[in-house]
N, C-alpha and C. Protein backbone atom coordinates (compact mmCIF):
# COMPACT_ATOMS: atom_id res chain seq x y z
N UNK A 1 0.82 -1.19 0.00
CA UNK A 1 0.00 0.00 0.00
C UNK A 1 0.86 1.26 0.00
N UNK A 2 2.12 1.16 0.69
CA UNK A 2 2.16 2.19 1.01
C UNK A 2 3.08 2.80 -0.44
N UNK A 3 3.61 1.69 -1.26
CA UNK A 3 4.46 2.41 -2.16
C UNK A 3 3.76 3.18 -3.12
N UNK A 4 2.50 2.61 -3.20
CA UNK A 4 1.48 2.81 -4.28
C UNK A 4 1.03 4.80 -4.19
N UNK A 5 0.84 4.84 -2.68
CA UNK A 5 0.42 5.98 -1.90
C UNK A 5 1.38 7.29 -2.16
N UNK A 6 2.59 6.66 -2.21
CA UNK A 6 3.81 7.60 -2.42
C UNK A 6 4.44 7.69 -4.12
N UNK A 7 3.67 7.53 -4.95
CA UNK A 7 4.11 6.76 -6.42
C UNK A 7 4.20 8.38 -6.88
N UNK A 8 3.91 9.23 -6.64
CA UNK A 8 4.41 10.99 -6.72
C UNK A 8 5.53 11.39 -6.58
N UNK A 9 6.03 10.53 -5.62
CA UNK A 9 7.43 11.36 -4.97
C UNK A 9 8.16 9.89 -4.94
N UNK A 10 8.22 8.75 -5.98
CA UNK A 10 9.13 8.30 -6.12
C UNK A 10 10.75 8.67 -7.07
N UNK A 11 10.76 10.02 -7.63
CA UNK A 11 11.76 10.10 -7.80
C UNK A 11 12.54 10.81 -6.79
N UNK A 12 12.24 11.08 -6.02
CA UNK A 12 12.66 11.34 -4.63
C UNK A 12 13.24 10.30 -3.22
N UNK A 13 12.58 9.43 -3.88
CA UNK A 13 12.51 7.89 -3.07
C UNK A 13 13.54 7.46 -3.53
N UNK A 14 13.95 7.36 -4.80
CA UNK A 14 15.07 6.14 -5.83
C UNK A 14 16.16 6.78 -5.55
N UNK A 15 16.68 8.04 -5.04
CA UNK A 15 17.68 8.87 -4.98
C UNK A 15 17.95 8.35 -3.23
N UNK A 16 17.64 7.49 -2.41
CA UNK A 16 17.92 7.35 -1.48
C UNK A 16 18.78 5.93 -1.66
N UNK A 17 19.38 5.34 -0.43
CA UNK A 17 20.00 4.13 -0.37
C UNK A 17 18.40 2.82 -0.03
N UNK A 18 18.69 2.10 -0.42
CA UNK A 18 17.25 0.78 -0.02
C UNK A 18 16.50 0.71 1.47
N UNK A 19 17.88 0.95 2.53
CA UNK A 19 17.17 0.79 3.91
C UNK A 19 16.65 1.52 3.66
N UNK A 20 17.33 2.87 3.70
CA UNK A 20 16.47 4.07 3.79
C UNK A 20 15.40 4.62 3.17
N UNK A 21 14.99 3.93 2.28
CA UNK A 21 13.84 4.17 1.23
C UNK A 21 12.68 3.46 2.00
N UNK A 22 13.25 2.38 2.16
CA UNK A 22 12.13 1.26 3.27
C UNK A 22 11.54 2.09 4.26
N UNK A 23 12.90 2.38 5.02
CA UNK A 23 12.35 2.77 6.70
C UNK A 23 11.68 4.72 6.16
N UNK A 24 12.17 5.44 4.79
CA UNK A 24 10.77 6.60 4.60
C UNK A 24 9.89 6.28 4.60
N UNK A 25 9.56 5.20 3.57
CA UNK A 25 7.63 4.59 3.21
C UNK A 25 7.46 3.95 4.71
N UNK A 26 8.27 3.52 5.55
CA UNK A 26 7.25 3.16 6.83
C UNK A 26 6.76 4.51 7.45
N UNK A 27 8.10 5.16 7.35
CA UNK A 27 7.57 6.50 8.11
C UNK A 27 6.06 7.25 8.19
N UNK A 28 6.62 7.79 6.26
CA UNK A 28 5.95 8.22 5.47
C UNK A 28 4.80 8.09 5.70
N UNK A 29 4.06 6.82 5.65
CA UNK A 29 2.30 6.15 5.39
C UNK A 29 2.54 6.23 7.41
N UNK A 30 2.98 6.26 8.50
CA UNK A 30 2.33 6.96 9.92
C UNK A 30 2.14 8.17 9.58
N UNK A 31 2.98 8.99 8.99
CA UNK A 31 2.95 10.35 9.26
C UNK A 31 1.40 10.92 8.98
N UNK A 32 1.44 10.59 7.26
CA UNK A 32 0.21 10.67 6.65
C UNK A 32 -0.98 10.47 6.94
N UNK A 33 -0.77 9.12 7.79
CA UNK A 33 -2.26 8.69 8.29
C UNK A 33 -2.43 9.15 9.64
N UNK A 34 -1.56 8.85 10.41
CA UNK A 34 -1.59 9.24 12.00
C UNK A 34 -1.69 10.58 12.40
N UNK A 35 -0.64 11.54 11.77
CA UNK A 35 -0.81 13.34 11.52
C UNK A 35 -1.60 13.82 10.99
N UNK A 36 -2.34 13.39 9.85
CA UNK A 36 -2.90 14.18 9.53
C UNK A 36 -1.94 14.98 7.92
N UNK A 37 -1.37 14.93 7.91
CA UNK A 37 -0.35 15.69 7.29
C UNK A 37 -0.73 15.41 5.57
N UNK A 38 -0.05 16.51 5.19
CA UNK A 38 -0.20 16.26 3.63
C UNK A 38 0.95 15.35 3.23
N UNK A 39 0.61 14.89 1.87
CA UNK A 39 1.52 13.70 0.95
C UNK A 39 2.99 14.33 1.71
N UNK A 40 3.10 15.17 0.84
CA UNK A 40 4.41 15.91 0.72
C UNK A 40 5.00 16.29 1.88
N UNK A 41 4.50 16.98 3.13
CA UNK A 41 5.00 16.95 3.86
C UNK A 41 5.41 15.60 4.76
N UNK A 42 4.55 14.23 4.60
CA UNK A 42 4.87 13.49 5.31
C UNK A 42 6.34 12.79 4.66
N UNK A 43 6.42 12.78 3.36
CA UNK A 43 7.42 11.95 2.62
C UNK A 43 8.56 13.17 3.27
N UNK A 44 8.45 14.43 3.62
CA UNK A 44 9.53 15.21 3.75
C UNK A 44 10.46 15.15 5.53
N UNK A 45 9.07 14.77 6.15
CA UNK A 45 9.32 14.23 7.31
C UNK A 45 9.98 13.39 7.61
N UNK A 46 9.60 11.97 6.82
CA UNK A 46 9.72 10.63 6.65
C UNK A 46 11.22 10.08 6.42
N UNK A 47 11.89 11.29 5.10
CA UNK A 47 13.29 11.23 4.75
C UNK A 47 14.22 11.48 5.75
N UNK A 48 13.47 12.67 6.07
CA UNK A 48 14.55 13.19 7.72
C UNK A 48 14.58 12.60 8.43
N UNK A 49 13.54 12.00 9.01
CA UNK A 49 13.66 10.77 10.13
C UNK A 49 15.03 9.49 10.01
N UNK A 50 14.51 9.02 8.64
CA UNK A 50 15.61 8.01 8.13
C UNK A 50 17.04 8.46 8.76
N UNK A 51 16.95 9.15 7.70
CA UNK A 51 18.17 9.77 7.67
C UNK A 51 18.54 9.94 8.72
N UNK A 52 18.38 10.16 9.51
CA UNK A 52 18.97 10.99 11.01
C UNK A 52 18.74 9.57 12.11
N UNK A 53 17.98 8.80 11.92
CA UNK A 53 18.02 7.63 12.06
C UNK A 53 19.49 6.69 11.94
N UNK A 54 19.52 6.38 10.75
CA UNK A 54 20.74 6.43 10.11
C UNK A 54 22.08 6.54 10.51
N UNK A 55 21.73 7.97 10.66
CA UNK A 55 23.29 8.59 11.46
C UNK A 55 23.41 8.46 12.94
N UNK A 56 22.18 8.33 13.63
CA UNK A 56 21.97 7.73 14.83
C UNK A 56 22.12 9.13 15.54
N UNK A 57 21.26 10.21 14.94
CA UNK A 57 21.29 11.84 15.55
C UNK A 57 19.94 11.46 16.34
């Protein structure tokens, strides 16, 4: 479901490494559904999280 949901901002997605693409679309589809939030802002959320995840910030 959730890749389907984000199929807008997959060239945004493919420019990431695999975990990290994974662990945005998990993000991503809470943000969206749980916040309230728009597409875009949740995928923008979603990246940062990773990411910083990631780096273990």
């Amino acid at each position: 479901m959730t890749e389907h949901l984000f199929n807008d901002y997959k060239h945004r997605l493919n420019a990431l490494d695999e975990d990290i693409r994974k662990l945005a679309l998990k993000y991503a589809e809470e943000f969206y559904v749980h916040k309230k939030c728009t597409k875009a802002e949740a995928i923008d959320r979603a990246i940062t999280k990773a990411e910083m995840k990631k780096r273990k910030l």
